[in-house]
PDB file of N, CA and C in Angstrom:
ATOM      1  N   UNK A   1      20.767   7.163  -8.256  1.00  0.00           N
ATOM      2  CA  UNK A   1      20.861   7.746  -6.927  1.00  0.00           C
ATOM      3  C   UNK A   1      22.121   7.215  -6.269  1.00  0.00           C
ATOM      4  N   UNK A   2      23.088   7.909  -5.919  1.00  0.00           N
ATOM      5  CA  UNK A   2      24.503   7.892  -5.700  1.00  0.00           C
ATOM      6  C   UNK A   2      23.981   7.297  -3.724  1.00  0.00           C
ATOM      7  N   UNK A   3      24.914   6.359  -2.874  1.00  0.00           N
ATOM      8  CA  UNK A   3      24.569   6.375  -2.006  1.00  0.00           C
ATOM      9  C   UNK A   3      25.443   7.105  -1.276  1.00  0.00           C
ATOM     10  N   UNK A   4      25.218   7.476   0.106  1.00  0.00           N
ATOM     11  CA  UNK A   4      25.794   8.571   0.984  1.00  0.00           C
ATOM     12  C   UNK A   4      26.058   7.615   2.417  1.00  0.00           C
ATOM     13  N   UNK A   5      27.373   8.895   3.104  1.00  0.00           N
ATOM     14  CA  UNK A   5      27.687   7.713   4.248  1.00  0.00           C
ATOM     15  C   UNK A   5      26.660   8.259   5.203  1.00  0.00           C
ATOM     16  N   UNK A   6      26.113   7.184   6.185  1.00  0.00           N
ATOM     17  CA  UNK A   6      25.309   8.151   7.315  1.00  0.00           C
ATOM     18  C   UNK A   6      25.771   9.160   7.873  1.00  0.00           C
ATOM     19  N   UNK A   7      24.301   9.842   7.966  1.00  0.00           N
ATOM     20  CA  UNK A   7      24.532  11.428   7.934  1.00  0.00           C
ATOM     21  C   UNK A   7      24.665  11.324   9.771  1.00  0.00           C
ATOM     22  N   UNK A   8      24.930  12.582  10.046  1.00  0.00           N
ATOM     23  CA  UNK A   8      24.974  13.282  11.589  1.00  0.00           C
ATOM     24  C   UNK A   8      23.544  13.580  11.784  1.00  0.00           C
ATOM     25  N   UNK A   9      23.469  13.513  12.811  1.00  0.00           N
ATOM     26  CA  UNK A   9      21.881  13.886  13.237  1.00  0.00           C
ATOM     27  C   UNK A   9      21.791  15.381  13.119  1.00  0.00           C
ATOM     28  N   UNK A  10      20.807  15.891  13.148  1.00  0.00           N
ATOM     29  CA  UNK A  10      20.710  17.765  13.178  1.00  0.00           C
ATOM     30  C   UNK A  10      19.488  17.481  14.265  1.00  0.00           C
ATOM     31  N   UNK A  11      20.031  18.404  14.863  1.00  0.00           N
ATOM     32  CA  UNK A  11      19.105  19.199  15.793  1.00  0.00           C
ATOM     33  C   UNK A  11      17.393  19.555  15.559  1.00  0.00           C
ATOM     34  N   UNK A  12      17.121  20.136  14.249  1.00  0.00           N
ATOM     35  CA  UNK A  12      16.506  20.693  13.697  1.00  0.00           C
ATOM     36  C   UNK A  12      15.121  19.261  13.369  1.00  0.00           C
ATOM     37  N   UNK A  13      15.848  18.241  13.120  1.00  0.00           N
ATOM     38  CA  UNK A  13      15.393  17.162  12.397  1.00  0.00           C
ATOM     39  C   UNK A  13      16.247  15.764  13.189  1.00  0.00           C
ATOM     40  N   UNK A  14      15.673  15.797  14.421  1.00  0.00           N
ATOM     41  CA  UNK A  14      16.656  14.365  14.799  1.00  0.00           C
ATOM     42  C   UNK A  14      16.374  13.213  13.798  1.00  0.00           C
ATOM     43  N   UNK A  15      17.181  12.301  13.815  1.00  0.00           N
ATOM     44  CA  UNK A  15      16.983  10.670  13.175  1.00  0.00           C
ATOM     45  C   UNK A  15      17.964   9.942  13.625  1.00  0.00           C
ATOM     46  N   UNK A  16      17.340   8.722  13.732  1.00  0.00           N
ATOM     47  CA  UNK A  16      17.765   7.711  14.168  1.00  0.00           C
ATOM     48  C   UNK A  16      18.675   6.817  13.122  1.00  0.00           C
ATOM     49  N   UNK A  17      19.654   6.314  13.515  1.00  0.00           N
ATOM     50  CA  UNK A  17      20.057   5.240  11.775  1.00  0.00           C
ATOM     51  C   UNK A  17      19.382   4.281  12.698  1.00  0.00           C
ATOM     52  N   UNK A  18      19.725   2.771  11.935  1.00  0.00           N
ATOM     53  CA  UNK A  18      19.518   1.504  11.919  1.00  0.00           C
ATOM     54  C   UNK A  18      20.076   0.805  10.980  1.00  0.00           C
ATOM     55  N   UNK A  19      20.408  -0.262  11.257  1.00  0.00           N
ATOM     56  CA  UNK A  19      21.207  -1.627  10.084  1.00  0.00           C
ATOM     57  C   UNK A  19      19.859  -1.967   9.422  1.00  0.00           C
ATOM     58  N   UNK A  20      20.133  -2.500   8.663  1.00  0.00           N
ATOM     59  CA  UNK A  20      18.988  -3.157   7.322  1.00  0.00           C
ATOM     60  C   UNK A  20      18.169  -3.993   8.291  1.00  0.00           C
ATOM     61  N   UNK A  21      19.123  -5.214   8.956  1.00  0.00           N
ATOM     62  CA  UNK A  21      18.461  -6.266   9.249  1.00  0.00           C
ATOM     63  C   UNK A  21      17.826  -5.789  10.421  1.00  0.00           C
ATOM     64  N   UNK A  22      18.013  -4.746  11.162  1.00  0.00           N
ATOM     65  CA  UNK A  22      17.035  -4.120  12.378  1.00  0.00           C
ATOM     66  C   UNK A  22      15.937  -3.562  11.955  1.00  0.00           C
ATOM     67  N   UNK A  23      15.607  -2.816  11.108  1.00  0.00           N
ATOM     68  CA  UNK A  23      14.693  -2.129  10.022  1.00  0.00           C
ATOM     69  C   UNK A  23      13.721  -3.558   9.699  1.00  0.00           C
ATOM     70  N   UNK A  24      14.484  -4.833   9.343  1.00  0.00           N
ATOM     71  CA  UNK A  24      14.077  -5.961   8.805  1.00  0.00           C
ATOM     72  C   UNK A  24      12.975  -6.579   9.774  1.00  0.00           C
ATOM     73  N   UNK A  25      13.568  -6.784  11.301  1.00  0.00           N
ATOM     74  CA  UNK A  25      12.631  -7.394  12.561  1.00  0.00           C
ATOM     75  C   UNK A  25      12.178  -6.745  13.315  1.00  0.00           C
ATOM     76  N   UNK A  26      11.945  -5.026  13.265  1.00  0.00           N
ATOM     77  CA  UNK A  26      10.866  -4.024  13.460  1.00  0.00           C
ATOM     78  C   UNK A  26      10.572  -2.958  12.710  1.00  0.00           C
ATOM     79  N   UNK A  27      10.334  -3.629  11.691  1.00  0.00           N
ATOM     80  CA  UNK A  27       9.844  -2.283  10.550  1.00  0.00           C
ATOM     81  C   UNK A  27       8.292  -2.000  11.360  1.00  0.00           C
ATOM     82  N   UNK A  28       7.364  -2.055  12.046  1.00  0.00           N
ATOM     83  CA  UNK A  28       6.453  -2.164  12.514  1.00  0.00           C
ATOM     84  C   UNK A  28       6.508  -1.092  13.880  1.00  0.00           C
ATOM     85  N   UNK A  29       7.263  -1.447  14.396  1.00  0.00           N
ATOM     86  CA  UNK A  29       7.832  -0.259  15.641  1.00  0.00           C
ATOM     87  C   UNK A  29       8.437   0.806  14.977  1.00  0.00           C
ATOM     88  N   UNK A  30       9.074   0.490  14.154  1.00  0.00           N
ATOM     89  CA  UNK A  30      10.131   2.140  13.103  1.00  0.00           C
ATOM     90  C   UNK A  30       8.874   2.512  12.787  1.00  0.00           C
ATOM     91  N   UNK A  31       7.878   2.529  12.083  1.00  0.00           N
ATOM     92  CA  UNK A  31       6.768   2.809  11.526  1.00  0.00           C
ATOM     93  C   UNK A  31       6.463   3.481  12.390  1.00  0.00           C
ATOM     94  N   UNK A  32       5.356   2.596  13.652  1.00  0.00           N
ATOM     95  CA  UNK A  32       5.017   3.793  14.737  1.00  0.00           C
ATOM     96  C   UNK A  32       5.778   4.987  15.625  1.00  0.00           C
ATOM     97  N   UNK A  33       7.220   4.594  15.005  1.00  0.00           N
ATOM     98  CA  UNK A  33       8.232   6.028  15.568  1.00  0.00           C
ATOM     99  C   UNK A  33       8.110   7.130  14.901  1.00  0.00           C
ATOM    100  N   UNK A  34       8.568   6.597  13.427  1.00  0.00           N
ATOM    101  CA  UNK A  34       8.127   7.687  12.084  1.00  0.00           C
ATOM    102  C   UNK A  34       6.447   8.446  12.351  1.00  0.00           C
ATOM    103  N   UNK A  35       5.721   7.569  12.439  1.00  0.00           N
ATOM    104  CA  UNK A  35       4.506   8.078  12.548  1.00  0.00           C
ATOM    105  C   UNK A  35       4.426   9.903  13.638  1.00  0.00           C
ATOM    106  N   UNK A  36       5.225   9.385  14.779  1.00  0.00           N
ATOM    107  CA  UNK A  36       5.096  10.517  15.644  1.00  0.00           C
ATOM    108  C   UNK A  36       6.590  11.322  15.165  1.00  0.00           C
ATOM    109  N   UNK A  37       6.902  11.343  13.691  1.00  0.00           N
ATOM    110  CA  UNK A  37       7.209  12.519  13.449  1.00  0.00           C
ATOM    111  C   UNK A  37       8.810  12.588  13.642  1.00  0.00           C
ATOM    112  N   UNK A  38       9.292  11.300  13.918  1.00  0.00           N
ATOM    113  CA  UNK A  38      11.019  10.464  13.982  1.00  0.00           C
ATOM    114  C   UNK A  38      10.973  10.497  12.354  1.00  0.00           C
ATOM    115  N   UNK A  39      12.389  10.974  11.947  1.00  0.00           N
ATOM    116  CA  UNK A  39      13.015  10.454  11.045  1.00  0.00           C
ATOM    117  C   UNK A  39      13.764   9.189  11.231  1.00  0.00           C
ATOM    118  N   UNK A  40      13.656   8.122  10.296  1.00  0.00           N
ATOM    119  CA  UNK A  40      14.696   6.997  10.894  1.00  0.00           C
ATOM    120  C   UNK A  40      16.013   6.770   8.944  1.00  0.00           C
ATOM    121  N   UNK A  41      16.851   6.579   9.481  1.00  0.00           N
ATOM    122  CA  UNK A  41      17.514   6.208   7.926  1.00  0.00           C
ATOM    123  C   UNK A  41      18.215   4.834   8.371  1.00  0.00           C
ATOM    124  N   UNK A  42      18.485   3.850   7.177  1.00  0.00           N
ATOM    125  CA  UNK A  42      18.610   2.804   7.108  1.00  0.00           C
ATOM    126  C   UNK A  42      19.572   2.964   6.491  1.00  0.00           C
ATOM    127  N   UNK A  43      20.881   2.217   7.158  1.00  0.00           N
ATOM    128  CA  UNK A  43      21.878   1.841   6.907  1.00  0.00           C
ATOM    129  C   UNK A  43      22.244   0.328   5.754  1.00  0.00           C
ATOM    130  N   UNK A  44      23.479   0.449   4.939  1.00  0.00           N
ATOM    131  CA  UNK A  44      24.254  -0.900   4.664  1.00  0.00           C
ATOM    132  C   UNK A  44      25.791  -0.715   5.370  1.00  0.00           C
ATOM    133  N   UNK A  45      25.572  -1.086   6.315  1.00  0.00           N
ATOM    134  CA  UNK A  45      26.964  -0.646   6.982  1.00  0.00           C
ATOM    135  C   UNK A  45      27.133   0.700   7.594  1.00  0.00           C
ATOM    136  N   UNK A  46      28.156   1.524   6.811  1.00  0.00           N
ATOM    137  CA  UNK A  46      28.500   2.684   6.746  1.00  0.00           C
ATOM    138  C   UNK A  46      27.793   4.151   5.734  1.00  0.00           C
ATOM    139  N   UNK A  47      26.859   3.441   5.146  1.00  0.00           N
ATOM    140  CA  UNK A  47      26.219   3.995   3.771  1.00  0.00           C
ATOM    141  C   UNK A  47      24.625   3.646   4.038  1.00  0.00           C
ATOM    142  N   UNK A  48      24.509   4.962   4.173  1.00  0.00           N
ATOM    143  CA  UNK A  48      23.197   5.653   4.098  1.00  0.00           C
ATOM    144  C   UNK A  48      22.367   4.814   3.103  1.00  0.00           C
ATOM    145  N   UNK A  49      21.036   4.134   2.783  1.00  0.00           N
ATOM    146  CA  UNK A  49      20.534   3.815   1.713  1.00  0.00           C
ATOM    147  C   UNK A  49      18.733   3.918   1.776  1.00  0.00           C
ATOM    148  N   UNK A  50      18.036   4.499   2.872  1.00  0.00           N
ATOM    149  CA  UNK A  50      16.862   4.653   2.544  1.00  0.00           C
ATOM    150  C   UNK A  50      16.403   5.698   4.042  1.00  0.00           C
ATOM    151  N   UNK A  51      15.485   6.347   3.804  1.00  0.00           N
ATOM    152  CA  UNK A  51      15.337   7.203   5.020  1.00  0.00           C
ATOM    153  C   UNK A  51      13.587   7.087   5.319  1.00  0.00           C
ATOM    154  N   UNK A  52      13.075   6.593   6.315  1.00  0.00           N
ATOM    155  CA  UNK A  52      11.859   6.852   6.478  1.00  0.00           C
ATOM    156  C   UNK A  52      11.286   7.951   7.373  1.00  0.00           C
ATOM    157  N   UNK A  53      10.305   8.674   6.685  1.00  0.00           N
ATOM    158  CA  UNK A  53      10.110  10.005   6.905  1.00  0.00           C
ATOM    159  C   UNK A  53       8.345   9.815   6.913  1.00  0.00           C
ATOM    160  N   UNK A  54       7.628  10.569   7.913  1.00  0.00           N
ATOM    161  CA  UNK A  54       6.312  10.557   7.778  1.00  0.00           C
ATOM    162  C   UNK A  54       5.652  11.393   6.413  1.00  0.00           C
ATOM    163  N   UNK A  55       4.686  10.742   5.920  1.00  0.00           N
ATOM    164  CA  UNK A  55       4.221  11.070   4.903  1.00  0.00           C
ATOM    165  C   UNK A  55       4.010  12.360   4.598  1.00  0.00           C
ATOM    166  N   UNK A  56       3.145  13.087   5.552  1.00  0.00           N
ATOM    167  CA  UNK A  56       2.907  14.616   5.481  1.00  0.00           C
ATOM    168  C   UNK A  56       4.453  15.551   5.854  1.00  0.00           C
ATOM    169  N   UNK A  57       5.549  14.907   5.992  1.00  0.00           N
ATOM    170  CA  UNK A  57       6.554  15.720   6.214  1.00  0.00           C
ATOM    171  C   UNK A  57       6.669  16.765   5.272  1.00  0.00           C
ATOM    172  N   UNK A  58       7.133  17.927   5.972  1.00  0.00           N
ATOM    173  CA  UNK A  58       8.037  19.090   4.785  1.00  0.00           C
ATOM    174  C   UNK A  58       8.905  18.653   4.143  1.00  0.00           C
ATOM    175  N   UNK A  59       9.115  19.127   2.832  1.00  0.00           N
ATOM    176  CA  UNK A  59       9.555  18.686   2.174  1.00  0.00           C
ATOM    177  C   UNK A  59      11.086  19.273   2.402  1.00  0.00           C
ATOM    178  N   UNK A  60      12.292  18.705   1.848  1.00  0.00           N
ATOM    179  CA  UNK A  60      13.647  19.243   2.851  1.00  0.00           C
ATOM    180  C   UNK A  60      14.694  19.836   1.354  1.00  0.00           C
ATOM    181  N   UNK A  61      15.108  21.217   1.493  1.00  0.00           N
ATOM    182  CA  UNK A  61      15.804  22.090   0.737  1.00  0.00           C
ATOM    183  C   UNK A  61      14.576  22.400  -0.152  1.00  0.00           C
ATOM    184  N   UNK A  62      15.174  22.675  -1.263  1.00  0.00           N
ATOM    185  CA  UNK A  62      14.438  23.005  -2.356  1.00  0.00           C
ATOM    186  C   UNK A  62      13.738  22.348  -3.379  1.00  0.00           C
ATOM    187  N   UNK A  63      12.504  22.006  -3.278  1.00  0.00           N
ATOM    188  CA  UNK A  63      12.236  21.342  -4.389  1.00  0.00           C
ATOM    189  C   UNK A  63      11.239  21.612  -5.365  1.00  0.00           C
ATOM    190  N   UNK A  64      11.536  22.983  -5.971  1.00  0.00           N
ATOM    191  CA  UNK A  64      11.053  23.517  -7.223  1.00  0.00           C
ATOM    192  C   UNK A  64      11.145  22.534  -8.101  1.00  0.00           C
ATOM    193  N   UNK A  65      10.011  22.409  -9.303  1.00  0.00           N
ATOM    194  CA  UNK A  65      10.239  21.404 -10.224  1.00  0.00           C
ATOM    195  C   UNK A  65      11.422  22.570 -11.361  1.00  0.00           C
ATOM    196  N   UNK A  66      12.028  21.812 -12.063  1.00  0.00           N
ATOM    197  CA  UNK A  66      13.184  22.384 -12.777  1.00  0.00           C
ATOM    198  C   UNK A  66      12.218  22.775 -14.178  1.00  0.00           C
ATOM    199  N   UNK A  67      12.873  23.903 -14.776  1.00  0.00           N
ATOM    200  CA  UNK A  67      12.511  24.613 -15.773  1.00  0.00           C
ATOM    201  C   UNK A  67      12.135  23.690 -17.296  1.00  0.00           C
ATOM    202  N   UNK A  68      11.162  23.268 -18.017  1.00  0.00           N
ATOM    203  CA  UNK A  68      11.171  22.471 -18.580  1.00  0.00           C
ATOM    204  C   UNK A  68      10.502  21.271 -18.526  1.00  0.00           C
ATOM    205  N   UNK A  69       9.935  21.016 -17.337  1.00  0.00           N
ATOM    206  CA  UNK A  69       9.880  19.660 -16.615  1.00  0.00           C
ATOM    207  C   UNK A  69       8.500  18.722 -17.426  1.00  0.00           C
ATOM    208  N   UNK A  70       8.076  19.458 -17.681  1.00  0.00           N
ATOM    209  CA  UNK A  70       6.623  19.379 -18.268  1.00  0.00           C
ATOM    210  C   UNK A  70       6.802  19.430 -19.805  1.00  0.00           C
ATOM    211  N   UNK A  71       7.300  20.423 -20.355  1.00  0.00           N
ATOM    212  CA  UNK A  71       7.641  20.495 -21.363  1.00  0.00           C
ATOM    213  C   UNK A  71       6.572  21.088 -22.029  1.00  0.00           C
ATOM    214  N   UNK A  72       5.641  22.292 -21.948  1.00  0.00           N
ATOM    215  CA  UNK A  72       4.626  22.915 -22.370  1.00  0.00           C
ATOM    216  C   UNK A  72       5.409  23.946 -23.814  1.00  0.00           C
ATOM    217  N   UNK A  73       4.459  24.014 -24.617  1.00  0.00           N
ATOM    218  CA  UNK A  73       4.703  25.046 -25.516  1.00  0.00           C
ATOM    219  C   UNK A  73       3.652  25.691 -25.227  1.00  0.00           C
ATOM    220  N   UNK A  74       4.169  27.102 -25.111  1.00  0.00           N
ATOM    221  CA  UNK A  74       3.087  28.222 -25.384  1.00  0.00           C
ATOM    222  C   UNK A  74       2.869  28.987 -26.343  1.00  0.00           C
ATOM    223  N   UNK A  75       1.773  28.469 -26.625  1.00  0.00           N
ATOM    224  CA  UNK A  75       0.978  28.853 -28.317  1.00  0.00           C
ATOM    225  C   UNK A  75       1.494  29.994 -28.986  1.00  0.00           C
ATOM    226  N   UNK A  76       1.799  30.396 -30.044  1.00  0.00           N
ATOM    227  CA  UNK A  76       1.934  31.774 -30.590  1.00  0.00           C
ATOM    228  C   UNK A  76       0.525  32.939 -30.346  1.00  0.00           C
ATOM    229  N   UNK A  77      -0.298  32.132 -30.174  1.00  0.00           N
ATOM    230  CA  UNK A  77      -1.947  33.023 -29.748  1.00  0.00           C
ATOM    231  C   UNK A  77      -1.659  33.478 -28.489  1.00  0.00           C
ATOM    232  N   UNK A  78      -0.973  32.922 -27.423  1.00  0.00           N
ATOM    233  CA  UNK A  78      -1.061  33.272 -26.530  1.00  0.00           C
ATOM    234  C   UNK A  78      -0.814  34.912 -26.266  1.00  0.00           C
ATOM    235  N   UNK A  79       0.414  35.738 -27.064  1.00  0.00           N
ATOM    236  CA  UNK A  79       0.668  36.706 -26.975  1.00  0.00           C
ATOM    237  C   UNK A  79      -0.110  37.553 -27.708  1.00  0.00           C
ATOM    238  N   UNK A  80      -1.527  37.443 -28.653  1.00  0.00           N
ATOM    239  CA  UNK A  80      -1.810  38.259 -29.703  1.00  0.00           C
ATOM    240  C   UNK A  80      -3.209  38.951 -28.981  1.00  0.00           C
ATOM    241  N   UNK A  81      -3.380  40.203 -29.119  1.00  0.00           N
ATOM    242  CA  UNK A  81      -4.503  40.967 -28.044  1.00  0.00           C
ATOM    243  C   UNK A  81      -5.459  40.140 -27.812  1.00  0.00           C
ATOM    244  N   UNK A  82      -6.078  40.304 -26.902  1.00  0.00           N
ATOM    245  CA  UNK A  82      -7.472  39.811 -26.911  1.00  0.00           C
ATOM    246  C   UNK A  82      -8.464  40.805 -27.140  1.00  0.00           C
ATOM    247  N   UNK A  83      -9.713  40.385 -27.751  1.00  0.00           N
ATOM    248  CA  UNK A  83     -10.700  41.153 -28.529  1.00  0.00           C
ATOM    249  C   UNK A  83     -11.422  41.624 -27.302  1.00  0.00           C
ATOM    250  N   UNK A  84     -11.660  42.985 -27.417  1.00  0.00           N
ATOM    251  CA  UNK A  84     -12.394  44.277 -27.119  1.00  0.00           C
ATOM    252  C   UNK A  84     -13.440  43.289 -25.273  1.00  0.00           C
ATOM    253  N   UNK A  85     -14.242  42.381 -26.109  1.00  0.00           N
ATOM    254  CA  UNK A  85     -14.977  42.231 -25.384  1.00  0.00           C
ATOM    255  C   UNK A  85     -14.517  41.183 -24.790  1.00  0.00           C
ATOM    256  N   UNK A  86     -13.391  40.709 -24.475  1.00  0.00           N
ATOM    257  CA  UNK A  86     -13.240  39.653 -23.234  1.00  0.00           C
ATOM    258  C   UNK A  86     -11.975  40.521 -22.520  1.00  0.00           C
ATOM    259  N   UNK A  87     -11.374  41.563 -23.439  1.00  0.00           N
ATOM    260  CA  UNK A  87     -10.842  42.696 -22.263  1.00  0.00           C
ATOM    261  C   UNK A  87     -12.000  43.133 -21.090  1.00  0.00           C
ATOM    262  N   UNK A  88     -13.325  43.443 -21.613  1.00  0.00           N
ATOM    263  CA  UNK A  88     -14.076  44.002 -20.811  1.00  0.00           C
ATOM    264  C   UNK A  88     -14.315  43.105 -19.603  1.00  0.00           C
ATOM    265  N   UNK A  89     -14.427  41.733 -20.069  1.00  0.00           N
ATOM    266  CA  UNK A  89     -14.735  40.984 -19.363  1.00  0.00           C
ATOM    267  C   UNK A  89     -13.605  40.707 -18.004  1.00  0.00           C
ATOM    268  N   UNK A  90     -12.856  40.666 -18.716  1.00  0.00           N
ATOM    269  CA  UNK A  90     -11.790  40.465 -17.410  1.00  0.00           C
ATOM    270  C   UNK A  90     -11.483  41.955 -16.582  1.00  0.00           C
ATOM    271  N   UNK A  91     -11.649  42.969 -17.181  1.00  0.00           N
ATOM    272  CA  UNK A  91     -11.562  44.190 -15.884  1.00  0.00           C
ATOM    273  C   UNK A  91     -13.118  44.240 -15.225  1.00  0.00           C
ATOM    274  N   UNK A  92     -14.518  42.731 -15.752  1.00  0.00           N
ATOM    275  CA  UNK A  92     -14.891  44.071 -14.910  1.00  0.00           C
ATOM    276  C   UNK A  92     -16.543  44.051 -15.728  1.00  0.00           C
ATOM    277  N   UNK A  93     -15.938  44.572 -17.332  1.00  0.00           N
ATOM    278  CA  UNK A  93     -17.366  45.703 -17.586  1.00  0.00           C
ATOM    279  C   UNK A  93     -18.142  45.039 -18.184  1.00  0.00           C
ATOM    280  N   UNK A  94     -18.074  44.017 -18.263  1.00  0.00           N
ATOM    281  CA  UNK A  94     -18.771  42.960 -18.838  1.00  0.00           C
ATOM    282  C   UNK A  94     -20.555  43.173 -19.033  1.00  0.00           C
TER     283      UNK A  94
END
């Protein structure tokens, strides 16, 4: 994970930065900020290095799992008809 310089606040999603060592002697108050729904990100200086976000947050851009991820094979059976009577079954005529 590459680090980033602190970001600009957005409108959309305010946040707060903070230095490490402030994060360090009220992680307890950041907590109950985050809680009501504050983003806060934690600084080393000039560089972005951890962001606290409430748990149930939306999740932010896209995060489809990538093609592969799992790595499933699908059976060669999978494509071969299914027999008479579990066609029926699934429209229905069971």
């Amino acid at each position: 994970m590459s680090a980033k310089t602190v970001p600009e606040s957005r409108p959309e999603h305010p946040e707060r930065v903070v230095k490490v060592q402030e994060a360090k002697t009220r992680l307890s108050s950041l907590l109950r900020e985050v809680e009501t729904g504050s983003e806060i990100v934690i600084s080393r200086g000039s560089t972005a290095v951890a962001r606290l976000v409430p748990v149930d947050a939306p999740p932010q851009g896209d995060r489809r799992r990538p093609m592969g991820f799992l790595r499933f094979q699908v059976p060669d059976t999978f494509f071969e008809e299914l027999p008479e009577e579990e066609l029926r079954a699934w429209e229905g005529d069971a």
